[in-house]
C-alpha atoms as a PDB file:
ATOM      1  CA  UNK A   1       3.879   8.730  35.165  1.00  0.00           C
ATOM      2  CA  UNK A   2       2.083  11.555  36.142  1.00  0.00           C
ATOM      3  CA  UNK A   3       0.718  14.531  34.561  1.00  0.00           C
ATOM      4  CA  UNK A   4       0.692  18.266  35.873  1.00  0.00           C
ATOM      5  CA  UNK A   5      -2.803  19.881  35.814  1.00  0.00           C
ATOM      6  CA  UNK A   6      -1.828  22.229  32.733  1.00  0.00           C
ATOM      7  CA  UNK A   7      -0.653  19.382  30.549  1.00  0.00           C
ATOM      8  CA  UNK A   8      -4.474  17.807  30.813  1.00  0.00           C
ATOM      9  CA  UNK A   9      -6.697  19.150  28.837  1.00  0.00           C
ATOM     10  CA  UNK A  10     -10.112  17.136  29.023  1.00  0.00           C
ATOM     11  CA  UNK A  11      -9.279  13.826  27.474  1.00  0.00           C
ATOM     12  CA  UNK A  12      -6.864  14.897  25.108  1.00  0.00           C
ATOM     13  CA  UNK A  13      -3.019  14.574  26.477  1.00  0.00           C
ATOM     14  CA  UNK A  14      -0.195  16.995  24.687  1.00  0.00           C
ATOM     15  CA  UNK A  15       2.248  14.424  23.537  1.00  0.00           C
ATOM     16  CA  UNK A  16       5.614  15.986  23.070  1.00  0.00           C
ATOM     17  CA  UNK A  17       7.459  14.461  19.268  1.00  0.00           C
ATOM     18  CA  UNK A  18      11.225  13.751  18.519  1.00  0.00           C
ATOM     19  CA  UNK A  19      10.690  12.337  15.439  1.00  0.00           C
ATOM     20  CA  UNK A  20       8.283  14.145  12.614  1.00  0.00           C
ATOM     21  CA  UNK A  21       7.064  11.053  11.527  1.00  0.00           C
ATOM     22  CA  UNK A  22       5.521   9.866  15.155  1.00  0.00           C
ATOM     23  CA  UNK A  23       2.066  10.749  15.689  1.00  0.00           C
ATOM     24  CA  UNK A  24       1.972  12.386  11.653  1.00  0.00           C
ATOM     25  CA  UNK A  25      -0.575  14.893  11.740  1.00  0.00           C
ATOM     26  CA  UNK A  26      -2.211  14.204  15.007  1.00  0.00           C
ATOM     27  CA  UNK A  27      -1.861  17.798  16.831  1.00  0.00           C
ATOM     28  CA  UNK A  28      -3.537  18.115  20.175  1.00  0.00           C
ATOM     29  CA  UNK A  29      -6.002  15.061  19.244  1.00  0.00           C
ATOM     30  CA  UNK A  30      -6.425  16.852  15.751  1.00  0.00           C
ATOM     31  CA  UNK A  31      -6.504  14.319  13.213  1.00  0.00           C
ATOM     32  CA  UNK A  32      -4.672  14.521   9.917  1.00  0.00           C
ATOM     33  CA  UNK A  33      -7.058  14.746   6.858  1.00  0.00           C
ATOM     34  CA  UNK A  34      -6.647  12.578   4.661  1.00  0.00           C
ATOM     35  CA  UNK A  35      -5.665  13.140   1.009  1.00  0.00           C
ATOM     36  CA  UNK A  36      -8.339  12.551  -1.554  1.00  0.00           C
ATOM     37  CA  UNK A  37      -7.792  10.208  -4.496  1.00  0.00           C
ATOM     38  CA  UNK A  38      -7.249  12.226  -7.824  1.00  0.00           C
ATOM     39  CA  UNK A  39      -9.268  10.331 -10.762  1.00  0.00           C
ATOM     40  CA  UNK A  40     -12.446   7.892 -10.558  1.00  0.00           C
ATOM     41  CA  UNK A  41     -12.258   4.185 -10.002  1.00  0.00           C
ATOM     42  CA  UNK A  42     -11.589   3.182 -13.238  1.00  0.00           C
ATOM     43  CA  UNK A  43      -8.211   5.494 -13.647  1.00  0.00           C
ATOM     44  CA  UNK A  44      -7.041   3.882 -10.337  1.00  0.00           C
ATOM     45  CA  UNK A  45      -7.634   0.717 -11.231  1.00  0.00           C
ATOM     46  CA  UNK A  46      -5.794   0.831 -14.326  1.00  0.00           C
ATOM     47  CA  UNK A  47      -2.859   2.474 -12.589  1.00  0.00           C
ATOM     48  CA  UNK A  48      -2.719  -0.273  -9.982  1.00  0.00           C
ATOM     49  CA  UNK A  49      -2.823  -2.818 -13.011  1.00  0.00           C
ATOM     50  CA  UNK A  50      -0.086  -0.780 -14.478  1.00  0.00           C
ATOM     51  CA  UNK A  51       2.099  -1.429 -11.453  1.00  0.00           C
ATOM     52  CA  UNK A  52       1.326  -4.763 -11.044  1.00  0.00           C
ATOM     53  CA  UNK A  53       2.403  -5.345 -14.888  1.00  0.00           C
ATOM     54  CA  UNK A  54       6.132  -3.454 -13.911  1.00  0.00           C
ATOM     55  CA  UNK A  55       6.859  -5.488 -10.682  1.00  0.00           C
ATOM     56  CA  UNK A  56       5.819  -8.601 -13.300  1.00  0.00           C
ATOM     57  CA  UNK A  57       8.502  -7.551 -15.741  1.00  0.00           C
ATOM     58  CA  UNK A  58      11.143  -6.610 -13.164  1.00  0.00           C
ATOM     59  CA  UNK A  59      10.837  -9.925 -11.806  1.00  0.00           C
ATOM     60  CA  UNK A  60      11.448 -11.098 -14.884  1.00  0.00           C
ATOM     61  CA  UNK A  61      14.135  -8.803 -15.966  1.00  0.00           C
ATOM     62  CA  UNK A  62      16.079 -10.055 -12.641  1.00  0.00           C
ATOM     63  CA  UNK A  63      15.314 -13.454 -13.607  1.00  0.00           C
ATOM     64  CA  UNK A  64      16.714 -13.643 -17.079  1.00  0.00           C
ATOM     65  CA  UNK A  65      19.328 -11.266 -15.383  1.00  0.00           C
ATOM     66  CA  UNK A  66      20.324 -14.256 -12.669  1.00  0.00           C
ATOM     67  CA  UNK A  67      20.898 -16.748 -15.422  1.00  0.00           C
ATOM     68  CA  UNK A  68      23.025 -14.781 -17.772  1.00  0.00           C
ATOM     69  CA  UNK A  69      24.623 -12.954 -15.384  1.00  0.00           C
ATOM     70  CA  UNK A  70      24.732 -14.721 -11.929  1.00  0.00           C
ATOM     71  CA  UNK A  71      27.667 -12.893 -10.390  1.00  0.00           C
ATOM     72  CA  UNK A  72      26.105  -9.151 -11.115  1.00  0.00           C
ATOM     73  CA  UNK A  73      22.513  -9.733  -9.269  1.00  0.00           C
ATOM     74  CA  UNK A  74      21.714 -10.989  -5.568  1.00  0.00           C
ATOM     75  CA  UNK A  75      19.678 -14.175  -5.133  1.00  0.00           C
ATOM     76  CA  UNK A  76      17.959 -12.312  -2.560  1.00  0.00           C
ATOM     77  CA  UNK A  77      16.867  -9.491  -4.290  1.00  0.00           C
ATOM     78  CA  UNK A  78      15.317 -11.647  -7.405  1.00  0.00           C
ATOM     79  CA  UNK A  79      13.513 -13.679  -4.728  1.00  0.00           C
ATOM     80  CA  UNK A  80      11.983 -10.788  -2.959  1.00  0.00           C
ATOM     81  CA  UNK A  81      10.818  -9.493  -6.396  1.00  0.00           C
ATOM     82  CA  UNK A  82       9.627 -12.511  -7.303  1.00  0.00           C
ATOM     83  CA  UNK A  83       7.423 -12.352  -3.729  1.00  0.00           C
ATOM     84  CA  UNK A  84       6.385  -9.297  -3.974  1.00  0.00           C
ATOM     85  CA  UNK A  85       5.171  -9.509  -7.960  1.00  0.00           C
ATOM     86  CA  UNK A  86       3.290 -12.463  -6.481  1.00  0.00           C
ATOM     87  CA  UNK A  87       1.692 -10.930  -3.791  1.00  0.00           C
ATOM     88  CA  UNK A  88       0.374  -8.144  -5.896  1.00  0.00           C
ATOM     89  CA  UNK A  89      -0.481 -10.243  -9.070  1.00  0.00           C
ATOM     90  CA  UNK A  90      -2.533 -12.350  -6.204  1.00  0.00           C
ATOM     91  CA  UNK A  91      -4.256  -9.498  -4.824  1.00  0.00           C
ATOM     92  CA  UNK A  92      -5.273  -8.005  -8.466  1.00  0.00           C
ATOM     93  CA  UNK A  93      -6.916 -11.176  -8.891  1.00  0.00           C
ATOM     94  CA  UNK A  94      -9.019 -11.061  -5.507  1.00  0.00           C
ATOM     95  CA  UNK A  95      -9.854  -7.717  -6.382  1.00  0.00           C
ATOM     96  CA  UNK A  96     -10.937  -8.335  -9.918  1.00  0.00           C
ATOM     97  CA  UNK A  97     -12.864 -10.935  -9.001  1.00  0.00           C
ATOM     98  CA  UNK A  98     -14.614  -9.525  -5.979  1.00  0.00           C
ATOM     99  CA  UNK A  99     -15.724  -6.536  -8.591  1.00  0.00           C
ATOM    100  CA  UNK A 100     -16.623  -9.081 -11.275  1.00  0.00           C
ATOM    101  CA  UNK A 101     -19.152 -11.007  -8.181  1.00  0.00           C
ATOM    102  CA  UNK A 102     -20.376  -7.435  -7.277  1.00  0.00           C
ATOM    103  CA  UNK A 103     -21.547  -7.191 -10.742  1.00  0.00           C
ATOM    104  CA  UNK A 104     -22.687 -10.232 -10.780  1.00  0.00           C
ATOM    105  CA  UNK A 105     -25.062  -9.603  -7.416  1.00  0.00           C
ATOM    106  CA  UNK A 106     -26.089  -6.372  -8.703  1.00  0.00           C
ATOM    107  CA  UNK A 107     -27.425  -7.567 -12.026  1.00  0.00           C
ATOM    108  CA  UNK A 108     -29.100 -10.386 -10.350  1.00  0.00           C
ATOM    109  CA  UNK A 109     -31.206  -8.551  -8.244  1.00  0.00           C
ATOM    110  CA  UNK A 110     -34.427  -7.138 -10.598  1.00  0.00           C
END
């Protein structure tokens, strides 16, 4: 492919969407900012706990659902919840305890 003196403008290449979501934000090599968090650590941390403690229940909401009910839920969807409560209960736990061996190297040092 090649590109007509006007279209090149230095290193940065006018790329032409379809589709709003392609390239998002990146206008003439123009990056998007980025949206700052709203809160400190601590309120984001408890939110992400928060969610973590929902996609715990609705696993087990489906669950209990499955063996009452078998014929109104999908086998599918309770395993997928199940996964994905997993995954994020699992990566809580790094977290928290990556934070908890940050303190832990921080107090140590004197």
């Amino acid at each position: 492919m090649f590109y007509k003196i006007n279209d090149v403008m230095g290193h940065i290449v006018d790329v032409k969407k379809t589709d709003p979501k392609h390239l998002a934000g990146h206008i003439k090599g123009k990056p998007q900012e980025e949206p700052t968090p709203e809160g400190d650590f601590s309120q984001m941390f408890v939110k992400a706990l928060t969610d973590v403690n929902n996609k715990q229940l609705e696993s087990m909401a489906l669950g209990q659902k499955m063996v009452t009910d078998p014929d109104s839920v999908n086998v599918h969807e309770v395993m997928i919840t199940s996964a994905e409560a997993n995954m994020g209960l699992s990566i809580a736990k790094a977290v928290i305890d990556r934070v908890i061996r940050g303190y832990r190297e921080i107090t140590s040092l004197r």
